[in-house]
Protein backbone atom coordinates (compact mmCIF):
# COMPACT_ATOMS: atom_id res chain seq x y z
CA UNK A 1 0.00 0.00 0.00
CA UNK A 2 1.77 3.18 -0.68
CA UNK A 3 0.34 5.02 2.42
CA UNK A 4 -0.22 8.85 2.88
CA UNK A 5 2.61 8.85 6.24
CA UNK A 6 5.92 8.75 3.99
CA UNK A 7 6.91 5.54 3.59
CA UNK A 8 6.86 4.80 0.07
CA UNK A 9 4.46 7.83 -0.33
CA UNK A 10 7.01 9.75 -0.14
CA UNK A 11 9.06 11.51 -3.28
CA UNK A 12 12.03 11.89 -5.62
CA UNK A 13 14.37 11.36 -7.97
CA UNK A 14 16.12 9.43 -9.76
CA UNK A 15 16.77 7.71 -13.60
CA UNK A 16 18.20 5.28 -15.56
CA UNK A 17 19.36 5.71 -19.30
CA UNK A 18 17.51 7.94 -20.62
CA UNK A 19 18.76 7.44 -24.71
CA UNK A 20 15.79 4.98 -25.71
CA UNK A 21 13.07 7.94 -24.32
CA UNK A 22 11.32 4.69 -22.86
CA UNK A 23 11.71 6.18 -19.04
CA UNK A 24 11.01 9.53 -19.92
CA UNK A 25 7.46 11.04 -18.40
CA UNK A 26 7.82 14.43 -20.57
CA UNK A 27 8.59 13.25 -24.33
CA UNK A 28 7.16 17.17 -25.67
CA UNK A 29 7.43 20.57 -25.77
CA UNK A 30 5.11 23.23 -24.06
CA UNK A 31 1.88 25.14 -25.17
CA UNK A 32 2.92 28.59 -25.64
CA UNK A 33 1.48 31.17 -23.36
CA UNK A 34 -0.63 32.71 -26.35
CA UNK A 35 -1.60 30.45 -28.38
CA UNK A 36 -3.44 27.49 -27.88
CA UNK A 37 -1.76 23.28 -27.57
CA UNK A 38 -3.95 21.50 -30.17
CA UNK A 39 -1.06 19.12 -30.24
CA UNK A 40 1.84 17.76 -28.10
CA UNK A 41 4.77 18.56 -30.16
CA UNK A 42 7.79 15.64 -29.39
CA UNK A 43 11.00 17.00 -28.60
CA UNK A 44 12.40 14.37 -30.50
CA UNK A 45 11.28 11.81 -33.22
CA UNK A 46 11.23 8.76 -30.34
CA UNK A 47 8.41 6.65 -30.75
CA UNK A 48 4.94 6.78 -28.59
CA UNK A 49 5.72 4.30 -25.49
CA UNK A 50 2.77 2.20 -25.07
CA UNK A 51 1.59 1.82 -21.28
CA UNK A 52 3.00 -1.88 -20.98
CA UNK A 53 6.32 -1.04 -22.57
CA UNK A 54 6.99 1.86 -19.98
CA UNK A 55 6.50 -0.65 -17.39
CA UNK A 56 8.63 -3.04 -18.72
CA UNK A 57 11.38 -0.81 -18.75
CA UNK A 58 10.85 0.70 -15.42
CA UNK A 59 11.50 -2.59 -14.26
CA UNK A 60 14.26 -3.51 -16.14
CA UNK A 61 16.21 -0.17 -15.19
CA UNK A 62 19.93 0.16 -13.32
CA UNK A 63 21.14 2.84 -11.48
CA UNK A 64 23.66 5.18 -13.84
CA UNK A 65 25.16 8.19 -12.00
CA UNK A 66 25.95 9.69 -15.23
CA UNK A 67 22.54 9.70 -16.25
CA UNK A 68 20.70 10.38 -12.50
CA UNK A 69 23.03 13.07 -11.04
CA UNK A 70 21.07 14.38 -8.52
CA UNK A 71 20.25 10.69 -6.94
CA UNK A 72 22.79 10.25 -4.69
CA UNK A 73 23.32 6.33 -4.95
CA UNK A 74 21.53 3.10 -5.96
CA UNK A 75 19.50 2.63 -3.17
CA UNK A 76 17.69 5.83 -3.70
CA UNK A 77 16.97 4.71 -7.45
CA UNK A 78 15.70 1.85 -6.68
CA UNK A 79 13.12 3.14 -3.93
CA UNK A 80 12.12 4.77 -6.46
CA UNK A 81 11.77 2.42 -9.07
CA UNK A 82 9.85 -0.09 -6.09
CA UNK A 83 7.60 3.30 -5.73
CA UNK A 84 6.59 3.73 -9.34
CA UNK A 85 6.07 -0.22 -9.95
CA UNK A 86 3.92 -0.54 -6.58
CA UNK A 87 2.42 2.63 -7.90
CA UNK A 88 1.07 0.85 -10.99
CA UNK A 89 0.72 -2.90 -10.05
CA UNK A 90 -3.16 -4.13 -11.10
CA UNK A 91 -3.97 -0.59 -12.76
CA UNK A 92 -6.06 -0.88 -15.54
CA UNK A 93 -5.33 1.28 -18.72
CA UNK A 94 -7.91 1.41 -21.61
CA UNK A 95 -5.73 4.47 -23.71
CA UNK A 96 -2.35 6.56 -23.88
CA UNK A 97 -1.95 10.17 -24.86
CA UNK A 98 0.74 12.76 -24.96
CA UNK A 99 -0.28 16.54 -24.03
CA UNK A 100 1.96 19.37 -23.04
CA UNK A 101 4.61 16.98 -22.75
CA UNK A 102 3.72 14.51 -20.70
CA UNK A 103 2.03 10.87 -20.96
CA UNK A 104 -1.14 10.58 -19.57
CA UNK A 105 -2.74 6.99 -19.03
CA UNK A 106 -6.55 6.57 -18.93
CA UNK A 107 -6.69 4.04 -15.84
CA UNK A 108 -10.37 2.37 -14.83
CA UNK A 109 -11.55 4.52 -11.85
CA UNK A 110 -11.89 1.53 -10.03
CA UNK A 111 -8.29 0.05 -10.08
CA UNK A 112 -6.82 3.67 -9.56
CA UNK A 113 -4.09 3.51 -6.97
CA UNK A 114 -6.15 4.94 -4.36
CA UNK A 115 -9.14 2.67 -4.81
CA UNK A 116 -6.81 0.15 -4.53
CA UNK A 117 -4.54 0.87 -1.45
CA UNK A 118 -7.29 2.59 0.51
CA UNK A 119 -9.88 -0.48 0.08
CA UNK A 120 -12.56 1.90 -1.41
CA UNK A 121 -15.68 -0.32 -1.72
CA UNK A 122 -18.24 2.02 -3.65
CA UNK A 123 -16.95 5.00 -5.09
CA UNK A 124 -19.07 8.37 -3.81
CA UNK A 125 -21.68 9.93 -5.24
CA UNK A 126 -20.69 14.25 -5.99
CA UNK A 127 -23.28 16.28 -4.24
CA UNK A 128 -24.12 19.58 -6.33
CA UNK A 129 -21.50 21.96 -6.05
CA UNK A 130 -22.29 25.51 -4.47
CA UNK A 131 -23.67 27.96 -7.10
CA UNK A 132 -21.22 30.45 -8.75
CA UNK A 133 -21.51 33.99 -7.35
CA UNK A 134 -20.80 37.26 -8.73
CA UNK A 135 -20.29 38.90 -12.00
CA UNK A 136 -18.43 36.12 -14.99
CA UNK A 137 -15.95 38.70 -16.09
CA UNK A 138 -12.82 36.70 -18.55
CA UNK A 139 -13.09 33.86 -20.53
CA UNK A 140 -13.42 30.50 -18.75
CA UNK A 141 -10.74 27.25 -19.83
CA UNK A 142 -12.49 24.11 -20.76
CA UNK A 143 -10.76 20.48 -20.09
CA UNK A 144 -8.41 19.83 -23.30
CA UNK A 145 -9.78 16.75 -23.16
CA UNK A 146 -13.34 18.14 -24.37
CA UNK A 147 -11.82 20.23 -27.32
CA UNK A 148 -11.65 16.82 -29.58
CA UNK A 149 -7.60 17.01 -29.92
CA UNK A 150 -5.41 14.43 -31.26
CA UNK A 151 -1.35 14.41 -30.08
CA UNK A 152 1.35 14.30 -32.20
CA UNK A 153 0.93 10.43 -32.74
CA UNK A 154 -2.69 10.47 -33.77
CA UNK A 155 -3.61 9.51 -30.55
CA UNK A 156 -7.27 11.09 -28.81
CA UNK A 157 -6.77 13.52 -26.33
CA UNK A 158 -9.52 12.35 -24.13
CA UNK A 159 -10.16 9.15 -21.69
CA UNK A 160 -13.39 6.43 -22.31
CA UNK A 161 -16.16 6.86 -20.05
CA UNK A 162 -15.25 4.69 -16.82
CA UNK A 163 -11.71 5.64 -16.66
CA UNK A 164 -9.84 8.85 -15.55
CA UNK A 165 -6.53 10.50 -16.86
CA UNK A 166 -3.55 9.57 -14.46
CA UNK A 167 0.07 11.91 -15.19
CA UNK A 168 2.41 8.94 -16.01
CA UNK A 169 4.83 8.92 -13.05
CA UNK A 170 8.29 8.38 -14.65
CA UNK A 171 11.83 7.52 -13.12
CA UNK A 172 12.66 10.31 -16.22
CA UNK A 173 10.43 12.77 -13.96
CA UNK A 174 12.22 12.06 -10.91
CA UNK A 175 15.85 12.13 -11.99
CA UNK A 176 15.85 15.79 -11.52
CA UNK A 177 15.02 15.15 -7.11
CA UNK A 178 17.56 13.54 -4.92
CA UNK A 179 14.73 11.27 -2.87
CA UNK A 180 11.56 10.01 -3.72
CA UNK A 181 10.14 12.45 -0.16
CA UNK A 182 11.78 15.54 -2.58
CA UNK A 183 9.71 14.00 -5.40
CA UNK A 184 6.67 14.17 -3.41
CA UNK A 185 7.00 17.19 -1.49
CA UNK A 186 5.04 20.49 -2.05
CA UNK A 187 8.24 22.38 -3.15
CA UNK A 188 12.00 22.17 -3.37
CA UNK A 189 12.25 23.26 0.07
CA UNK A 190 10.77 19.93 0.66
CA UNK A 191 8.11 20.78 4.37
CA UNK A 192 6.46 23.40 4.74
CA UNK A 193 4.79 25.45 1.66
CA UNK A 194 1.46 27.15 3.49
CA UNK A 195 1.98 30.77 4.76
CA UNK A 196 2.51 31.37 7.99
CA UNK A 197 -0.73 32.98 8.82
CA UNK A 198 -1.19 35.05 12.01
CA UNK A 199 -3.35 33.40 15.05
CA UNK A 200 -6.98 34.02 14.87
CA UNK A 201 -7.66 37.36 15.48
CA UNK A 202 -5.30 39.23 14.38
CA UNK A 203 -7.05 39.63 11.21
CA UNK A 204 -6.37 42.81 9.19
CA UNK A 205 -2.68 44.21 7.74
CA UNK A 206 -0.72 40.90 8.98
CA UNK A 207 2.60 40.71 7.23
CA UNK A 208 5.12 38.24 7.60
CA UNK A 209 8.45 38.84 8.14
CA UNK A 210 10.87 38.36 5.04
CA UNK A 211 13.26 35.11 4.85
CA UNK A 212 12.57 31.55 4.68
CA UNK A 213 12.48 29.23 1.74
CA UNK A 214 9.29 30.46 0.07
CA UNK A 215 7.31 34.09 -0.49
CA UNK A 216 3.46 35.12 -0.10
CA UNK A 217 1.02 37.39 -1.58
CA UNK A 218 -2.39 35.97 0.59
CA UNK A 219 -5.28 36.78 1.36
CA UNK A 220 -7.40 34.75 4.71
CA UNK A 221 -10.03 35.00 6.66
CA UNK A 222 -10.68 32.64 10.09
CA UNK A 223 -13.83 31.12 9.49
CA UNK A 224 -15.50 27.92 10.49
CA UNK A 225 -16.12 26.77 6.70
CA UNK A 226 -16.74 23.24 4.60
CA UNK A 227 -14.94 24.67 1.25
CA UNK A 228 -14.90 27.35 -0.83
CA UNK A 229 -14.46 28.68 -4.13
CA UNK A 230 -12.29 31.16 -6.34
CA UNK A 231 -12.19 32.10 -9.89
CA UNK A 232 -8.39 31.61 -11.13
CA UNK A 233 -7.17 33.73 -13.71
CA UNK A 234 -4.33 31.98 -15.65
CA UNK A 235 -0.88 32.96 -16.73
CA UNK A 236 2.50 31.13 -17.17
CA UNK A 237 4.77 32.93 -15.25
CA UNK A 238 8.69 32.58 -15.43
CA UNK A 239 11.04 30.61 -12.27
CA UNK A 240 11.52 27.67 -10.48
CA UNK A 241 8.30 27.58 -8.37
CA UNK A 242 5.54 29.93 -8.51
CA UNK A 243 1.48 29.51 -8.22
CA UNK A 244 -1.59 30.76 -7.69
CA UNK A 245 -3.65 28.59 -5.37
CA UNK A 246 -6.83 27.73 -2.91
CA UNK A 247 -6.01 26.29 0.79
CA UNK A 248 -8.53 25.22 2.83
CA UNK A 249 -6.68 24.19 6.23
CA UNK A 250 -7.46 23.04 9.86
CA UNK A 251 -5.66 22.14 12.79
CA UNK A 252 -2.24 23.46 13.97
CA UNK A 253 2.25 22.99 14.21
CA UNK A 254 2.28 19.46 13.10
CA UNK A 255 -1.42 18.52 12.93
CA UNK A 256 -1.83 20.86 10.18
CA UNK A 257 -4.16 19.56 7.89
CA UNK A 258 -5.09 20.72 4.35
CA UNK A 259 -6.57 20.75 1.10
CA UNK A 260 -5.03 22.81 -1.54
CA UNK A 261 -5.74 23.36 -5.87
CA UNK A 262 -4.92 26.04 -8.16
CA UNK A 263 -2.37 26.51 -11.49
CA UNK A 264 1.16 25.96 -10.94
CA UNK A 265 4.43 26.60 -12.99
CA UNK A 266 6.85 24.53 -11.74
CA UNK A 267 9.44 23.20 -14.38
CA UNK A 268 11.49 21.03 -12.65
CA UNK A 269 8.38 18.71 -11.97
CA UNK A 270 5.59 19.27 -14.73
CA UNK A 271 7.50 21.19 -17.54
CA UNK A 272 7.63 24.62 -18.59
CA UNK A 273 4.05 25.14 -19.11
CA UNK A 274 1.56 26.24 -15.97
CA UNK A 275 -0.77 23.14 -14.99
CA UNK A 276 -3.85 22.72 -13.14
CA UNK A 277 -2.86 20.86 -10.00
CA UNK A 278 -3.89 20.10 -6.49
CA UNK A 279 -2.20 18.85 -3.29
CA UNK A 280 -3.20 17.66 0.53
CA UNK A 281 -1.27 16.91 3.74
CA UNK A 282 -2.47 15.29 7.06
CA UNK A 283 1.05 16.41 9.10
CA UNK A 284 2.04 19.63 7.93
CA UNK A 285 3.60 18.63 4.53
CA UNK A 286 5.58 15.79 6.73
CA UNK A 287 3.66 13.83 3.43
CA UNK A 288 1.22 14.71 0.66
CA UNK A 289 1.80 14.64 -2.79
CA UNK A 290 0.16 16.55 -6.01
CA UNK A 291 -2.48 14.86 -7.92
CA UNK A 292 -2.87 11.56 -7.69
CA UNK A 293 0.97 11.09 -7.16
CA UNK A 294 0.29 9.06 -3.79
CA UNK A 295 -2.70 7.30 -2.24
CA UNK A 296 -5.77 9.75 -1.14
CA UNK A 297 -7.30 11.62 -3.91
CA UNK A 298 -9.96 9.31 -5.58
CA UNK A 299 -11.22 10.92 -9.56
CA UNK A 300 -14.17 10.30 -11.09
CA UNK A 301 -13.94 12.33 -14.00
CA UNK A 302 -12.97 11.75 -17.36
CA UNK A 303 -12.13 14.93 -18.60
CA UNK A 304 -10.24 16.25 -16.37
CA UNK A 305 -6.47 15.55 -16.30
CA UNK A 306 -4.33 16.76 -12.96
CA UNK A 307 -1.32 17.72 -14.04
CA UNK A 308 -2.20 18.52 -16.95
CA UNK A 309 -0.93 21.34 -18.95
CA UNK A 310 -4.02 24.27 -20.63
CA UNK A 311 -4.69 25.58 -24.08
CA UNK A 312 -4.01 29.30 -23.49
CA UNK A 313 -2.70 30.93 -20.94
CA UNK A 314 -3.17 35.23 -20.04
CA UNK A 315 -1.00 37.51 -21.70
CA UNK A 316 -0.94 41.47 -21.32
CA UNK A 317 -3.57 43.65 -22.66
CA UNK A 318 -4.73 40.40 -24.15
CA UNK A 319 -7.42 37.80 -23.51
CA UNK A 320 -8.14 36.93 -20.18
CA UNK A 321 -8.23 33.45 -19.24
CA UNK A 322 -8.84 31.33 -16.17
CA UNK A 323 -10.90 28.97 -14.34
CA UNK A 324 -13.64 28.34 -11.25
CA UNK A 325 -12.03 26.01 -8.50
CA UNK A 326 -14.33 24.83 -5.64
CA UNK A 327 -13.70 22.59 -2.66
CA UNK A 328 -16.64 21.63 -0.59
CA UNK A 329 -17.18 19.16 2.30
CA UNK A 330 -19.84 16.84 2.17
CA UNK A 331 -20.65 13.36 4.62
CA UNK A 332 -16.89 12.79 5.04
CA UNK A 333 -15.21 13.75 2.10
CA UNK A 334 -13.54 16.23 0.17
CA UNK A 335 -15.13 17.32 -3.23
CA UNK A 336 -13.05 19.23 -6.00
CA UNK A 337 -14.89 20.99 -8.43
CA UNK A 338 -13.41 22.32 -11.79
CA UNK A 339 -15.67 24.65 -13.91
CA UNK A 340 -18.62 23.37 -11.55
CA UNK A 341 -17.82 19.92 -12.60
CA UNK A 342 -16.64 17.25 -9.66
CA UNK A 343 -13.08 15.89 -10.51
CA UNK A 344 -13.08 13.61 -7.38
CA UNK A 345 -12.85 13.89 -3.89
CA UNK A 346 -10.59 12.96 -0.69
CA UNK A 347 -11.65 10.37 1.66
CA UNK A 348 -11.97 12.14 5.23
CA UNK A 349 -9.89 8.68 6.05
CA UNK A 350 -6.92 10.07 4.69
CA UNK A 351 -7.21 13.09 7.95
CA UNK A 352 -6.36 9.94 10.03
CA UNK A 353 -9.27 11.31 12.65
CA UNK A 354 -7.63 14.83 12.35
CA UNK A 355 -9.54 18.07 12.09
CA UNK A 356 -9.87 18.11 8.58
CA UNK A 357 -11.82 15.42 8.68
CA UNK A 358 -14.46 17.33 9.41
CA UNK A 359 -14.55 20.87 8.51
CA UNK A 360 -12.23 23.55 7.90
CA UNK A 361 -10.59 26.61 10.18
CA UNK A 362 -8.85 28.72 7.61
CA UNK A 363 -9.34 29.60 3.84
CA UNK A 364 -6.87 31.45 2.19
CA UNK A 365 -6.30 32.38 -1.98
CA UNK A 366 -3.22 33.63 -3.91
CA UNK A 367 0.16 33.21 -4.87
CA UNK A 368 3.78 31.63 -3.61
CA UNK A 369 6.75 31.16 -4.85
CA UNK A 370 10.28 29.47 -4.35
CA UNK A 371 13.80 29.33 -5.34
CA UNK A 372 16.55 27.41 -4.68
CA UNK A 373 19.14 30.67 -5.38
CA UNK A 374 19.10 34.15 -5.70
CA UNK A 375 16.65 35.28 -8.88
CA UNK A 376 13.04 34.69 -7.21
CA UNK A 377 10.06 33.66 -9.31
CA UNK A 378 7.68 36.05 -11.29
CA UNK A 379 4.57 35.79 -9.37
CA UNK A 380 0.73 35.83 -11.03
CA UNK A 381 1.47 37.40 -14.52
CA UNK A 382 4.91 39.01 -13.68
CA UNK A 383 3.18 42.77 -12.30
CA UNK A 384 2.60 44.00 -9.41
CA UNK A 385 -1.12 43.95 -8.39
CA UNK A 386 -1.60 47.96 -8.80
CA UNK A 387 -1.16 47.26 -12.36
CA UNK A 388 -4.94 45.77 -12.41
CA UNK A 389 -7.25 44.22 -15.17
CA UNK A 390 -5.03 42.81 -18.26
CA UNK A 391 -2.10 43.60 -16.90
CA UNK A 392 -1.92 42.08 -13.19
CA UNK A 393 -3.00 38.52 -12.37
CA UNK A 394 -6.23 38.30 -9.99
CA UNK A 395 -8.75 35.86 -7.95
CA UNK A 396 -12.39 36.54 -8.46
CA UNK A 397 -15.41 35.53 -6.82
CA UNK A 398 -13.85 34.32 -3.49
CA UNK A 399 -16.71 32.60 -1.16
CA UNK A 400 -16.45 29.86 1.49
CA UNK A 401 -19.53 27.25 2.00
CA UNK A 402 -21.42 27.72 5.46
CA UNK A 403 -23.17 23.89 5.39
CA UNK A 404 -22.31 20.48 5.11
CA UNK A 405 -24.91 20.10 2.36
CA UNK A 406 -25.24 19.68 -0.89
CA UNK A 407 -25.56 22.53 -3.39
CA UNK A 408 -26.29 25.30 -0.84
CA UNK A 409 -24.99 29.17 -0.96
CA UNK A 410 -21.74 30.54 -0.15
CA UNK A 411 -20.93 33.83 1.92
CA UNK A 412 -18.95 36.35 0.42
CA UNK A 413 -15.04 35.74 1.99
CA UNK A 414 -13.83 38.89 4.34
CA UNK A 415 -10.03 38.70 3.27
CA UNK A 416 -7.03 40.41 5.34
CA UNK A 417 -4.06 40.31 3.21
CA UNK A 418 -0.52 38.79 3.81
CA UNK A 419 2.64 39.63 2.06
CA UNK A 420 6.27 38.95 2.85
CA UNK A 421 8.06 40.62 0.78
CA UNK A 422 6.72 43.89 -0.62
CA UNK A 423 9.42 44.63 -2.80
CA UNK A 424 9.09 41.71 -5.01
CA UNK A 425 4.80 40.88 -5.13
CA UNK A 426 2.14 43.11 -3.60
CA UNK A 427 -1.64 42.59 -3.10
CA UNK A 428 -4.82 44.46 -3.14
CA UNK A 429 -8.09 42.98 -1.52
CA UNK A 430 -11.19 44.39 -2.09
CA UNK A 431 -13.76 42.69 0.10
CA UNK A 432 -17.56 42.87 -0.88
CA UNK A 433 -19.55 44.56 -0.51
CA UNK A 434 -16.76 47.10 -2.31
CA UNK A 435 -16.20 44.84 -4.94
CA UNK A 436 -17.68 46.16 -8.52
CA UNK A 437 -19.42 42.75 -9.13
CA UNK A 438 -16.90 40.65 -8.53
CA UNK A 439 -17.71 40.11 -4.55
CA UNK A 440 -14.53 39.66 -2.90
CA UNK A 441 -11.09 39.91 -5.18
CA UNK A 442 -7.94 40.51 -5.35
CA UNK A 443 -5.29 41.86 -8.13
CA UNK A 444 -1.82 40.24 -6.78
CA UNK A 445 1.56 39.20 -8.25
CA UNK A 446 4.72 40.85 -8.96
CA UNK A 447 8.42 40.66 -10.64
CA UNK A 448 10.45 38.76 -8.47
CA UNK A 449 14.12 39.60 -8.27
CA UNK A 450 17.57 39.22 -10.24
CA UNK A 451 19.08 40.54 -7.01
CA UNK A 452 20.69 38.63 -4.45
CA UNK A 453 18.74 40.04 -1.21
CA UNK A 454 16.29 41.82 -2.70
CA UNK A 455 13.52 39.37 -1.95
């Protein structure tokens, strides 16, 4: 079982040779930031590795330091190797596709990993998501996989009815982490990756001091809540780690619990292009993983592929693109929504009994970034959030959901902004009922730094 406590949940890197392309997870290029992906361009002319014949030579693959530098000796490969093969053993696949550079499997829902490992009996029903709020203002992404694309090989972009798009996890992905718990964490920085949000309370002009591995532009609200919902507008900023996200958290030091979605750009991990992602952790990032790269998260959907890269992204004075992103509670579990559409859901199981098994403390919206040396990460579009509409990136529609019920109606958020480092990303909240339409928003983002110190 690869369990949710570390363990072999938990992440990294490491590769064998990879000349044949067989081991590789990311055999394409990138959908540019203003025009749309109709097709997954390979980088080279390898051939399309079928489902079976990536297994087979997953299995068959040695530890080469020249070709898995950042692995630090054969025992790491080959946890990792063990990870991806338990990962995969009795998963069903019905199709194979290639889009924005990486494989994606269509798996039955029912031998999914976390079906498996978690004993899920009967899949759950979706209860009806909470109605959008507020004025529909930029131009809303649907799923690639509803656009009728092929790839690059003729294949279908899409997954049969009864299965679900799974991100093929590749020793090629990993060879770029030094441990399958780097693989799997939230960031580089490995722990912790939520913002260190001021006790309850102390609830308007909080700002964190600067330092530490990661930088904020948030805004949160203390609220006894079961979800709650954003509208995401898209871009594909430049760095090592940068995103704009939802958190929905509960509990506190290491019982932190959360749930956690949004668009990330994080190159190292899912290519250059932004994706749609989401994460969870029951110990304060001690474990977790994105998507479905670990036991917990349990899709339904067809159409929807985590991980999976868009078909236009923002650009300035241009179109503006983006997304609706809703998490609500309901009988025990989890529900992710995308475009008003369930995805899947977390078990409350995974919570281990914990707090966020049960309802939510904290919701917070907007952007973080990371670096592992001295430039820091374009956050949101690359401007700073006075730069507003076109220009700056911005969350819309921000509401959290009041009932465990289905459906239901949400209550406008009351946001108090957070940022660390002022000189490098800003924010501006407007809460309703100042908003122009839009109920509670906020323009946020900013440059980042070439400057050692700076940021």
């Amino acid at each position: 079982m690869r369990n949710i406590k570390l363990g072999r949940i938990a992440g990294a890197a490491v590769t064998a040779s990879l000349a044949t392309g067989v081991l590789a997870g990311t055999p394409g290029a990138s959908a540019s930031a203003s025009t749309p992906a109709t097709v997954a361009k390979p980088a080279t002319t390898a051939a399309f590795v079928p489902f079976s014949a990536f297994i087979r030579a997953t299995a068959g693959a040695q530890y080469q330091p020249h070709s898995a530098a950042a692995v630090p000796n054969a025992a790491a490969f080959d946890q990792m190797r063990s990870y991806i093969l338990a990962t995969y053993r009795g998963v069903k696949v019905a199709h194979s596709y290639v889009f924005g550079g990486s494989y994606f499997d269509c798996v039955t829902i029912l031998s999914q990993p976390t079906v498996r490992d978690l004993g899920v009996r009967k899949v759950a029903a979706p209860p009806a998501a909470a109605p959008a709020m507020g004025r529909q203002t930029g131009r809303a992404l649907a799923s690639p996989l509803t656009l009728g694309l092929s790839d690059s090989y003729g294949n279908a972009v899409s997954c049969p009815t009864g299965t679900i798009p799974m991100r093929r996890i590749s020793l090629g992905q990993m060879t770029a982490f030094p441990t399958l718990a780097a693989y799997l964490a939230k960031s580089p920085a490995g722990r912790r990756s939520g913002a260190q949000i001021p006790p309850a309370g102390r609830r308007s002009g909080a700002q964190i001091p600067p330092g530490g591995p990661h930088r904020y532009g948030v805004g949160y609200q203390y609220v006894a809540n079961y979800g709650g919902n954003s509208w995401l507008n898209l871009w594909n900023p430049s760095g090592d780690f940068t995103l704009s996200q939802q958190w929905y958290s509960n509990g506190s030091g290491s019982g932190t619990q959360t749930v956690e979605g949004g668009w990330i750009h994080y190159p190292a991990k899912f290519g250059n292009s932004a994706v749609l992602f989401i994460f969870s952790t029951p110990d304060d990032y001690t474990s977790g993983c994105y998507d479905l790269e670990c036991s917990g998260f349990v899709q339904t959907n067809s159409s929807v592929a985590l991980g999976g890269a868009f078909t236009n992204y923002s650009t300035p004075g241009g179109t503006q693109w983006g997304f609706s992103l809703q998490w609500k509670y309901y009988n025990g579990n989890w529900w992710m929504y995308y475009q008003g559409s369930a995805v899947g859901y977390y078990p409350g199981s995974v919570f281990g009994g914990g707090p966020m098994a049960t309802s939510s403390s904290l919701i917070e919206y907007g952007g973080e970034t990371y670096t592992d040396g001295t430039i820091w990460p374009q956050m949101g579009s690359g401007a700073f959030a006075d730069a507003g509409w076109a220009i700056a990136a911005f969350q819309k529609t921000i509401f959290y959901i009041s009932q465990n019920a289905p459906g239901g109606t949400g209550a406008w958020a009351i946001l108090a902004p957070v940022v660390t480092n002022p000189d490098c990303y800003t924010i501006n909240v407007v809460n309703w009922p100042n908003d122009s339409g839009w109920g509670t928003y906020f323009y946020f983002g900013g440059p980042g730094s070439i400057l050692e110190g700076i940021c």
